[in-house]
Protein backbone atom coordinates (compact mmCIF):
# COMPACT_ATOMS: atom_id res chain seq x y z
CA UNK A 1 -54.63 1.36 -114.59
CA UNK A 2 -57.01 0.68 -112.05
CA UNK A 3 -56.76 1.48 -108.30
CA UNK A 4 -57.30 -2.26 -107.19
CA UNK A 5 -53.96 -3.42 -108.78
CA UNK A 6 -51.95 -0.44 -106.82
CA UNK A 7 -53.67 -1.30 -103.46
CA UNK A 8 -53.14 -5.52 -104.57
CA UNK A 9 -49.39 -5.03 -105.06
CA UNK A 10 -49.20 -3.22 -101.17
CA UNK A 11 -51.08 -6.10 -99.73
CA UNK A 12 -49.13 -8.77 -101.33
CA UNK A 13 -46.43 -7.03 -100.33
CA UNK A 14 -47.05 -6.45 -97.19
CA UNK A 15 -48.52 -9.88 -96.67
CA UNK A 16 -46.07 -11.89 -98.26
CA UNK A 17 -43.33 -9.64 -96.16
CA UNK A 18 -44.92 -11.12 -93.29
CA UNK A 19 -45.59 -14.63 -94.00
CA UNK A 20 -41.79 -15.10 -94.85
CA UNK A 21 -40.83 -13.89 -91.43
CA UNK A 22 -43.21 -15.54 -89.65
CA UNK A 23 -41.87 -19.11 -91.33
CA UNK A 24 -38.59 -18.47 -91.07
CA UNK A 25 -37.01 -15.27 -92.23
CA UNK A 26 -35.47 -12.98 -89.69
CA UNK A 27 -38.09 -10.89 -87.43
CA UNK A 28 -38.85 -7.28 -89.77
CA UNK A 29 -36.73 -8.72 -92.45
CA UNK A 30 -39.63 -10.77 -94.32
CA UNK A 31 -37.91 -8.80 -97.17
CA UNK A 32 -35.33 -6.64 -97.64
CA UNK A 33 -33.30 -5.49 -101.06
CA UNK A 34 -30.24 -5.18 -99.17
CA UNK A 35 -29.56 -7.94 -96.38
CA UNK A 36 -30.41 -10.20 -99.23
CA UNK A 37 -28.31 -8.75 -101.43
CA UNK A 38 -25.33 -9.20 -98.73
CA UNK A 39 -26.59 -12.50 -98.36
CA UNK A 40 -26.20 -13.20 -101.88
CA UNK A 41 -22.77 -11.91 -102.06
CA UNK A 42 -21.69 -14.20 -99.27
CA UNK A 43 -22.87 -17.17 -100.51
CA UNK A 44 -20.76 -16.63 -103.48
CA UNK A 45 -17.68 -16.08 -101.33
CA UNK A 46 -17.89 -12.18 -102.15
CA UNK A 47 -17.53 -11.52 -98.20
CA UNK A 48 -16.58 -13.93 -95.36
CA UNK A 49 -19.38 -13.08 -92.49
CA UNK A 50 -19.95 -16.44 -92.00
CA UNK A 51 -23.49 -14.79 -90.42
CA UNK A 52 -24.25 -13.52 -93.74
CA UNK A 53 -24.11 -16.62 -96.46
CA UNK A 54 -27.30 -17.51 -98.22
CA UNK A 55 -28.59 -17.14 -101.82
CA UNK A 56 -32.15 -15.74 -100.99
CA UNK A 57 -34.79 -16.93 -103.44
CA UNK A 58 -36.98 -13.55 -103.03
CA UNK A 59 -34.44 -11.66 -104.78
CA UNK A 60 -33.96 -14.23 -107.45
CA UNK A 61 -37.69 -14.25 -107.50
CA UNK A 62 -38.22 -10.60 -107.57
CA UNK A 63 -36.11 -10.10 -110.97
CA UNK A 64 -37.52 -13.86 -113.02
CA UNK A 65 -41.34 -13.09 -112.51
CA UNK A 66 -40.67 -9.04 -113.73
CA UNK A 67 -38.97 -10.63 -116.48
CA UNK A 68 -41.63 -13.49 -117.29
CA UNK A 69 -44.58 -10.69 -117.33
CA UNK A 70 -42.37 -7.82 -118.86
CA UNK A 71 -41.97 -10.78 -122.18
CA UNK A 72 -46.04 -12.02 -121.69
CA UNK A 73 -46.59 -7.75 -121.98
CA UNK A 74 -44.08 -7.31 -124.42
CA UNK A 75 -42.64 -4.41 -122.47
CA UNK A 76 -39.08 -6.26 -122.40
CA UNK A 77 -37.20 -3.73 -124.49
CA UNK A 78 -33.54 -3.26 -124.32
CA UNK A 79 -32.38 0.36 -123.80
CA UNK A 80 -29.01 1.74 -121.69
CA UNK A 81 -26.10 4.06 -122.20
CA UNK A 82 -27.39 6.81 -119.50
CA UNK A 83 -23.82 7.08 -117.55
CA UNK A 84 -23.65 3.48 -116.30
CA UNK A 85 -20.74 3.99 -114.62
CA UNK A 86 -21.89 6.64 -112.64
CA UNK A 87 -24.93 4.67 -111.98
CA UNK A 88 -23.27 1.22 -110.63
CA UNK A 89 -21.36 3.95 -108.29
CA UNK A 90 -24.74 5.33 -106.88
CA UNK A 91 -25.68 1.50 -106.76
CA UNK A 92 -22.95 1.12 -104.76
CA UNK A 93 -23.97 3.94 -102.09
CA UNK A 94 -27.53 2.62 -102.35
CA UNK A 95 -26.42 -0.45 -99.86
CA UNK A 96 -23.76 1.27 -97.90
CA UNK A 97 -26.40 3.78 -97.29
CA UNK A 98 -29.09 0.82 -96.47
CA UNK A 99 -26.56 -1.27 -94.26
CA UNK A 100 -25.90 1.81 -92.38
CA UNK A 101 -29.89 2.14 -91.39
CA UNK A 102 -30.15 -2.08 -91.35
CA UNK A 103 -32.58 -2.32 -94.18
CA UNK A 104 -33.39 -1.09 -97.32
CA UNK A 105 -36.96 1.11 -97.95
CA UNK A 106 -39.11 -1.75 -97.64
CA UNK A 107 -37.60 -2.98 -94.43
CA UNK A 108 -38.08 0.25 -93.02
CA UNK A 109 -41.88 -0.13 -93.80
CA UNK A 110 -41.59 -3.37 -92.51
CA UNK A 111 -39.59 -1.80 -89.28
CA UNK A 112 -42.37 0.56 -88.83
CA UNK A 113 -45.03 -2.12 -88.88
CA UNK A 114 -43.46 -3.99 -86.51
CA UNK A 115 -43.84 -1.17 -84.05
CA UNK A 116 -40.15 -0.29 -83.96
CA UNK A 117 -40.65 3.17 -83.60
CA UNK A 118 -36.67 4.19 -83.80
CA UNK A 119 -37.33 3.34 -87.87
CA UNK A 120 -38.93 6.91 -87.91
CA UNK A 121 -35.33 8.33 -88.05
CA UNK A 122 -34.75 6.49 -91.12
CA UNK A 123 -38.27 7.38 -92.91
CA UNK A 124 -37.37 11.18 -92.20
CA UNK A 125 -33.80 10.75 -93.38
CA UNK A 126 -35.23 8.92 -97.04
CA UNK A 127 -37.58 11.75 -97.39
CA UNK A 128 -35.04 14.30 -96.62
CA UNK A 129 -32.57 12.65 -99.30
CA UNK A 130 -36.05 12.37 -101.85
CA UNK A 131 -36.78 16.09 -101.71
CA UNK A 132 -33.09 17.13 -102.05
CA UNK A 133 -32.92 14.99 -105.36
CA UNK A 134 -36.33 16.19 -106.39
CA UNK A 135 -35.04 19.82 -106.73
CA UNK A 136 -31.48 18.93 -108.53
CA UNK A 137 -34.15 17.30 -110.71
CA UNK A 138 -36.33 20.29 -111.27
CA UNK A 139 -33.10 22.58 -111.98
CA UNK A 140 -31.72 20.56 -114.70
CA UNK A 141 -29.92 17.39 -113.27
CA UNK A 142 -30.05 14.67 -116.12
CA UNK A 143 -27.86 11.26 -116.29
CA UNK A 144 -28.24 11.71 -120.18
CA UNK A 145 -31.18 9.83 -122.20
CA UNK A 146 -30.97 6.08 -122.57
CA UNK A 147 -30.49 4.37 -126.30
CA UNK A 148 -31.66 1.07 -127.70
CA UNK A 149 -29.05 -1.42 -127.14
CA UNK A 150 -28.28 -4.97 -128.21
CA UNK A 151 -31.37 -7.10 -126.55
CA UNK A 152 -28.34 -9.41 -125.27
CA UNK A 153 -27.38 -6.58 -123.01
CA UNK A 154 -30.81 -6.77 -121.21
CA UNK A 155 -30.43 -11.17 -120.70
CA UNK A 156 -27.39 -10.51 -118.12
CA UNK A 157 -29.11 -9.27 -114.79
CA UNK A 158 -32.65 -12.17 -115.76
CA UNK A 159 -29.74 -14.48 -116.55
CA UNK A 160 -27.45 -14.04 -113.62
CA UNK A 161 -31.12 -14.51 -111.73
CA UNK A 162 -31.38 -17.75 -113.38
CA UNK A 163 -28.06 -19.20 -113.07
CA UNK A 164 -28.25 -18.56 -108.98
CA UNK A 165 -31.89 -19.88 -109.23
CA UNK A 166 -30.36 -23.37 -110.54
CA UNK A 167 -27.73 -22.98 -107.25
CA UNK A 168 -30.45 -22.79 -104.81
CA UNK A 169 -31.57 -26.20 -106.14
CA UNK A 170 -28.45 -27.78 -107.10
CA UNK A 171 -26.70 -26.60 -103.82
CA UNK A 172 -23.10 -27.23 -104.93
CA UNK A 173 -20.15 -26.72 -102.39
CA UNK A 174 -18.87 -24.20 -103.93
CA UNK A 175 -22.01 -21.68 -102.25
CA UNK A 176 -21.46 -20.61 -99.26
CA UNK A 177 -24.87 -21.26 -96.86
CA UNK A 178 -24.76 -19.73 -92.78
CA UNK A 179 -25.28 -21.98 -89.89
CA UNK A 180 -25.93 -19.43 -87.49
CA UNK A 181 -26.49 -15.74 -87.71
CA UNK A 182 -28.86 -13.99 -89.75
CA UNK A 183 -28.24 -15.65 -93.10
CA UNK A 184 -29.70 -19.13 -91.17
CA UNK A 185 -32.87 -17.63 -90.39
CA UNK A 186 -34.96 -18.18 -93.85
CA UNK A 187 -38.50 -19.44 -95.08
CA UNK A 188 -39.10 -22.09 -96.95
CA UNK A 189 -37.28 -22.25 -100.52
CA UNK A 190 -40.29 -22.31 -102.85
CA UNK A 191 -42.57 -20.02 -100.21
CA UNK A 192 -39.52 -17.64 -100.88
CA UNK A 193 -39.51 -18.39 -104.17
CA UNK A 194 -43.37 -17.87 -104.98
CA UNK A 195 -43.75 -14.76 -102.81
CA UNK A 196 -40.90 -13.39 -104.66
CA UNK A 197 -42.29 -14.38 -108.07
CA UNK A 198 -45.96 -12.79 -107.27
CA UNK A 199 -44.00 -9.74 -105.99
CA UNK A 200 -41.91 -9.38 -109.23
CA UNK A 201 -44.93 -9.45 -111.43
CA UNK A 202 -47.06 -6.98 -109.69
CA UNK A 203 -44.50 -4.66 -109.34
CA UNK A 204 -43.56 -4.48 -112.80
CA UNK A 205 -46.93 -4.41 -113.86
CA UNK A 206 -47.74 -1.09 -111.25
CA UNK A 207 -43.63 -0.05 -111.45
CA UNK A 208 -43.67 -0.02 -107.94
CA UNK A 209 -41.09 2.38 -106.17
CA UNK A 210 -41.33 3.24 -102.55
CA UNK A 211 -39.09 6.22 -102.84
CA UNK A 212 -41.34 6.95 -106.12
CA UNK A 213 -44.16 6.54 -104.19
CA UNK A 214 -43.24 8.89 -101.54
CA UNK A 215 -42.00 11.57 -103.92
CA UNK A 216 -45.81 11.72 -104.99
CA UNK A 217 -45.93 13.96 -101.75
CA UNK A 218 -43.62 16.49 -103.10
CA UNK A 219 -45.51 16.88 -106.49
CA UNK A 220 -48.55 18.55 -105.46
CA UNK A 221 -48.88 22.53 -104.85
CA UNK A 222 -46.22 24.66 -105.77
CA UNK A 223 -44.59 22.54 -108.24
CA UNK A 224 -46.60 23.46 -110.89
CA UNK A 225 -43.07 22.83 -112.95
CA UNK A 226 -42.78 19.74 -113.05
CA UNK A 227 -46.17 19.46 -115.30
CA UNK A 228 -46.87 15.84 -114.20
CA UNK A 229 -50.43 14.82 -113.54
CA UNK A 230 -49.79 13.76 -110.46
CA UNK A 231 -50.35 9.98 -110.40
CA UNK A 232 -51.50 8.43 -106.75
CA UNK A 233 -50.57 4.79 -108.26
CA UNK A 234 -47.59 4.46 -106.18
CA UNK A 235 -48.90 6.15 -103.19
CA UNK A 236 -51.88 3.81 -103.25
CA UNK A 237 -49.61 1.51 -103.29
CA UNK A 238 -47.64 2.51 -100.50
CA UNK A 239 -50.39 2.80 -97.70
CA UNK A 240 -51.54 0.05 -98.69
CA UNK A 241 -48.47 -1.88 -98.20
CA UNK A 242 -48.14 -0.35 -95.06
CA UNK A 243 -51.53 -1.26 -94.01
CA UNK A 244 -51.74 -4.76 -94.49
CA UNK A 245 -47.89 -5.22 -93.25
CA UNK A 246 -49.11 -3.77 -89.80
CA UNK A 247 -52.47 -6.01 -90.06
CA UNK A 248 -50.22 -8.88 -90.69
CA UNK A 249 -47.86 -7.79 -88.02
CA UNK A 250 -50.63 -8.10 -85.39
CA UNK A 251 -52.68 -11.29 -86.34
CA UNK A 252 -49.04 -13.41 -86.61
CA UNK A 253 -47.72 -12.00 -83.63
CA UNK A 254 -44.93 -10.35 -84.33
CA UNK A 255 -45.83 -6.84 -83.51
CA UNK A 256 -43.74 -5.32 -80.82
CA UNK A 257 -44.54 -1.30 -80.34
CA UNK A 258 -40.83 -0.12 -78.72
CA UNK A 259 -37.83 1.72 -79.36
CA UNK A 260 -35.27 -0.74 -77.03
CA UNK A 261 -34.55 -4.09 -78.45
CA UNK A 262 -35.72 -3.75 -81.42
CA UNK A 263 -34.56 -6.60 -83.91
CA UNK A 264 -32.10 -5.18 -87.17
CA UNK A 265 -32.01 -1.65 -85.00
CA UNK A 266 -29.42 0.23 -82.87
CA UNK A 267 -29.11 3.77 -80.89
CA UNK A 268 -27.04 5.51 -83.78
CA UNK A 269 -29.91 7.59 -84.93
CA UNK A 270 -27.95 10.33 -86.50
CA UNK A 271 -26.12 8.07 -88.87
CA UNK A 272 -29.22 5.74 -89.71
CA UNK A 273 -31.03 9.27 -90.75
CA UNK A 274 -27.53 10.58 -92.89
CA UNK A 275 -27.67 6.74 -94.26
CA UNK A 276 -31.21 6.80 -95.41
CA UNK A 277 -30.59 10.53 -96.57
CA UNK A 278 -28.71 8.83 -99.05
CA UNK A 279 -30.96 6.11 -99.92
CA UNK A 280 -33.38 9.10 -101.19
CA UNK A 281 -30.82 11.24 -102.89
CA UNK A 282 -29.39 8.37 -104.89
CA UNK A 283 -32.77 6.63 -105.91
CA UNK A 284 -34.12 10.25 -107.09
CA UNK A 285 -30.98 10.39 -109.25
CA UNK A 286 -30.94 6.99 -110.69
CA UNK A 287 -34.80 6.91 -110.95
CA UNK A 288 -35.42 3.85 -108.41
CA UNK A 289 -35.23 3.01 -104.98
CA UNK A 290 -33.16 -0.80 -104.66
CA UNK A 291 -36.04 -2.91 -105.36
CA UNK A 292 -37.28 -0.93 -108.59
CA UNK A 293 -33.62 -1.13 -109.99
CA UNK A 294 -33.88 -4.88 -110.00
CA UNK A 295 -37.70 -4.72 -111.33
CA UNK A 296 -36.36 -2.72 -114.10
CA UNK A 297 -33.27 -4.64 -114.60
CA UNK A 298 -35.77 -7.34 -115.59
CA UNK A 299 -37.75 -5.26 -118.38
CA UNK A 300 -34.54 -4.72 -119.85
CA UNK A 301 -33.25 -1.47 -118.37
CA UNK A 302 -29.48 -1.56 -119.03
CA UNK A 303 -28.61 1.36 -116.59
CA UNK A 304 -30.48 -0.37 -113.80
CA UNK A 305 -28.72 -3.87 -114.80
CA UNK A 306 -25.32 -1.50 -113.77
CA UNK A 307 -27.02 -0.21 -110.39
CA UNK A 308 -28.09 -3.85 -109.29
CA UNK A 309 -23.90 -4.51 -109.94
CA UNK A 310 -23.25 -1.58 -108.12
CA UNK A 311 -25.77 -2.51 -105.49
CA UNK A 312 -23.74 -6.32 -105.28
CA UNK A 313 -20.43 -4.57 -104.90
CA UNK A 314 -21.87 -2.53 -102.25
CA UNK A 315 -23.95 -5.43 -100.75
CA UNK A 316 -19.99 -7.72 -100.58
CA UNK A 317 -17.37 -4.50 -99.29
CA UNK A 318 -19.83 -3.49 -96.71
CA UNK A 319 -18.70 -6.89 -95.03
CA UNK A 320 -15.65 -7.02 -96.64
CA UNK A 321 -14.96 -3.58 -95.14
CA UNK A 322 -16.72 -3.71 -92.04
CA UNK A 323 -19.20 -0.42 -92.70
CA UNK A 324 -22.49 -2.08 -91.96
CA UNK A 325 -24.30 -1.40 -88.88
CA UNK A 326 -25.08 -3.83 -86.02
CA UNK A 327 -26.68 -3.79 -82.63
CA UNK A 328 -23.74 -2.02 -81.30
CA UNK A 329 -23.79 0.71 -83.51
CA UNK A 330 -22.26 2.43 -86.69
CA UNK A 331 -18.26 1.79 -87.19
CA UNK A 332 -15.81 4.04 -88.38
CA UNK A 333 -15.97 2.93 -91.73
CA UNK A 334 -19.55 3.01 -92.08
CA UNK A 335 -19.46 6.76 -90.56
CA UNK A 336 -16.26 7.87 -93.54
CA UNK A 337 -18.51 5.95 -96.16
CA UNK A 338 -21.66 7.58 -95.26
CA UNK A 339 -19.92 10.67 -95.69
CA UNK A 340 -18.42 9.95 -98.64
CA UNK A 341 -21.03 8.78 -100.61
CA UNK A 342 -23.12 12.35 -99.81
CA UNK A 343 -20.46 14.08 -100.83
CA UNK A 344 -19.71 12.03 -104.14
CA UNK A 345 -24.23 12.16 -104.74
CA UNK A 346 -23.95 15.93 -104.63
CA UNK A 347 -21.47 16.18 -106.59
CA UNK A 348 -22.54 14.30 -109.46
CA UNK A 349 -26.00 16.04 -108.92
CA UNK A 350 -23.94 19.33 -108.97
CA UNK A 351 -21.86 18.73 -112.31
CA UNK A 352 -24.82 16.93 -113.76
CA UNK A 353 -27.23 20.10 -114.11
CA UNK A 354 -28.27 21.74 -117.36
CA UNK A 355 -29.47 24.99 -116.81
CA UNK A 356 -32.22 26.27 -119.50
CA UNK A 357 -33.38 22.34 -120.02
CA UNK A 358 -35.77 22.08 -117.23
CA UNK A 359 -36.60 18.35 -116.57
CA UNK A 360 -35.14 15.71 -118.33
CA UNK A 361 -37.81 13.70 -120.35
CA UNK A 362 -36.70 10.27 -118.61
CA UNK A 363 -37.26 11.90 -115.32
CA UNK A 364 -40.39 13.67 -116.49
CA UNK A 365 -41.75 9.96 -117.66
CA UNK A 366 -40.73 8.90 -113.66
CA UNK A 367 -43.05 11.20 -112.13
CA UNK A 368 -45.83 11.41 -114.93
């Protein structure tokens, strides 16, 4: 594939990002996997922050215009059965870990851009988790290989997309929408919609990953192992995304260099790095960071279809529960879930190794 389409998907990216915020979205929140998710969930009455109720059209997006290209390419094949349940569990742990930081991966780019500097705890934390699930991988760790499955399977997640996609328009009482809080603050519907759309495509067409991208890093040198030819796609991709977001930033205003004050941010630096630890460890294991789960939800990926549930679930109980973060800091909860979900990540990465096998073929055809 050629370079231009790696460094086109970073700049709509990181473009698009921006435009949403600057008409409408909430400041260095143009997009992010995991607000939106928790927005989702509360406008189906999954969580009662009344702060937190809106069915956001990127995500929606995001998932249909994979889909559409993955059919148009006829790379929609449907394949699952690679411990599912274990997978909607790391799903789960994906968001806690996300809430904990106040963004997913791509709102930490979008953080960074921004000029809030304190999002550099949360970039060290994700490549932290990365590298520890980059060496389970290299000694063995495998989720098992996925099997062709009923092509009825891989309809749920692009239908579920396209049922909530009929909501948005229909706007029946039954979904929840915010007055004030975060889940107020949005773009235009079919700006959301579009951007998300153009977004989907392009990152199913370059399989965008950031924490893919960033485990690029970790695959040059000594780790003449893994036998991978060491593809700069994503990290193309990546810095170029980063690039234009800060570009953006500038020209619309909305760059503010500081660690004080900072919107979506707080002072509890030790648990946003542990949170975003997490982030890296689980998306190594489950091959994805949030936003390439639902990209290959779309292509028909059963065992990501499971982690975008898990990701839901996570997305509604982190309100439900209290354990997301907020200006004031990390609660209890979020603090004994952070916890927990390390411990349950290594463990599973623990029991889940196969000496003697080297790397599994699915994780082999990640990193290739």
């Amino acid at each position: 594939m050629h370079r231009g389409w790696f460094i086109l998907m970073g700049a709509v990216l990181g473009i698009g990002a921006l435009t949403l915020s600057y008409y409408g979205n909430p400041a260095n929140t143009g997009l992010c996997v995991s607000c939106f998710m928790e927005n989702i969930a509360g406008s189906m009455g999954l969580h009662d922050n009344i702060r937190m109720q809106y069915l956001r059209p990127e995500l929606i997006g995001f998932v249909l215009g994979a889909f559409f290209l993955a059919v148009i390419r006829r790379e929609f094949v449907s394949s699952g059965g690679s411990s599912p349940l274990l997978r909607f569990l790391i799903g789960f742990f994906l968001i806690i870990g996300c809430t904990i930081f106040i963004g997913c991966p791509v709102k930490m780019v979008l953080r960074l851009t921004s000029g809030d500097i304190g999002a550099l705890v949360g970039l060290v934390g994700l490549v932290t988790g990365i590298y520890i699930g980059l060496e389970f991988i290299e000694n063995g760790f495998r989720l098992g290989s996925p099997s062709p499955q009923p092509r009825a399977n891989a309809l749920f997640i692009p239908g579920f997309m396209l049922f909530l996609l009929a909501l948005v328009f229909i706007e029946p009482s039954f979904v929840l929408i915010s007055s004030k809080g975060s889940g107020a603050l949005r773009a235009p519907v079919l700006l959301s919609l579009g951007i998300g759309l153009l977004i989907g495509g392009l990152a199913q067409y370059t399989q965008f990953c950031i924490t893919g991208g960033i485990a690029r890093i970790f695959l040059w040198g000594p780790r003449e192992v893994l036998n991978c030819p060491r593809s700069t796609g994503l990290l193309i991709s990546l810095g170029s995304f980063f690039m234009f977001a800060l570009v953006a930033s500038i020209l619309t205003g909305q760059f503010s260099f500081g660690l004080q004050g900072q919107p979506s941010s707080n002072d509890s630096y030790g648990w946003a790095f542990l949170g975003m630890m997490m982030v890296g460890l689980g998306s190594v294991l489950i091959r994805g960071c949030p936003m390439r789960q639902l990209i290959a939800s779309a292509q028909g990926d059963n065992d990501a279809g499971a982690a975008v549930l898990g990701m839901l679930a996570g997305a509604a109980l982190a309100q439900s529960w209290n354990l997301a973060g907020t200006a004031e800091g990390t609660p209890i909860g979020g603090q004994i879930a952070v916890l927990a979900g390390l411990t349950i990540m290594l463990t599973v990465g623990v029991l889940n190794r196969r000496r003697g096998y080297g790397i599994a073929p699915e994780y082999q055809a990640g990193l290739d």
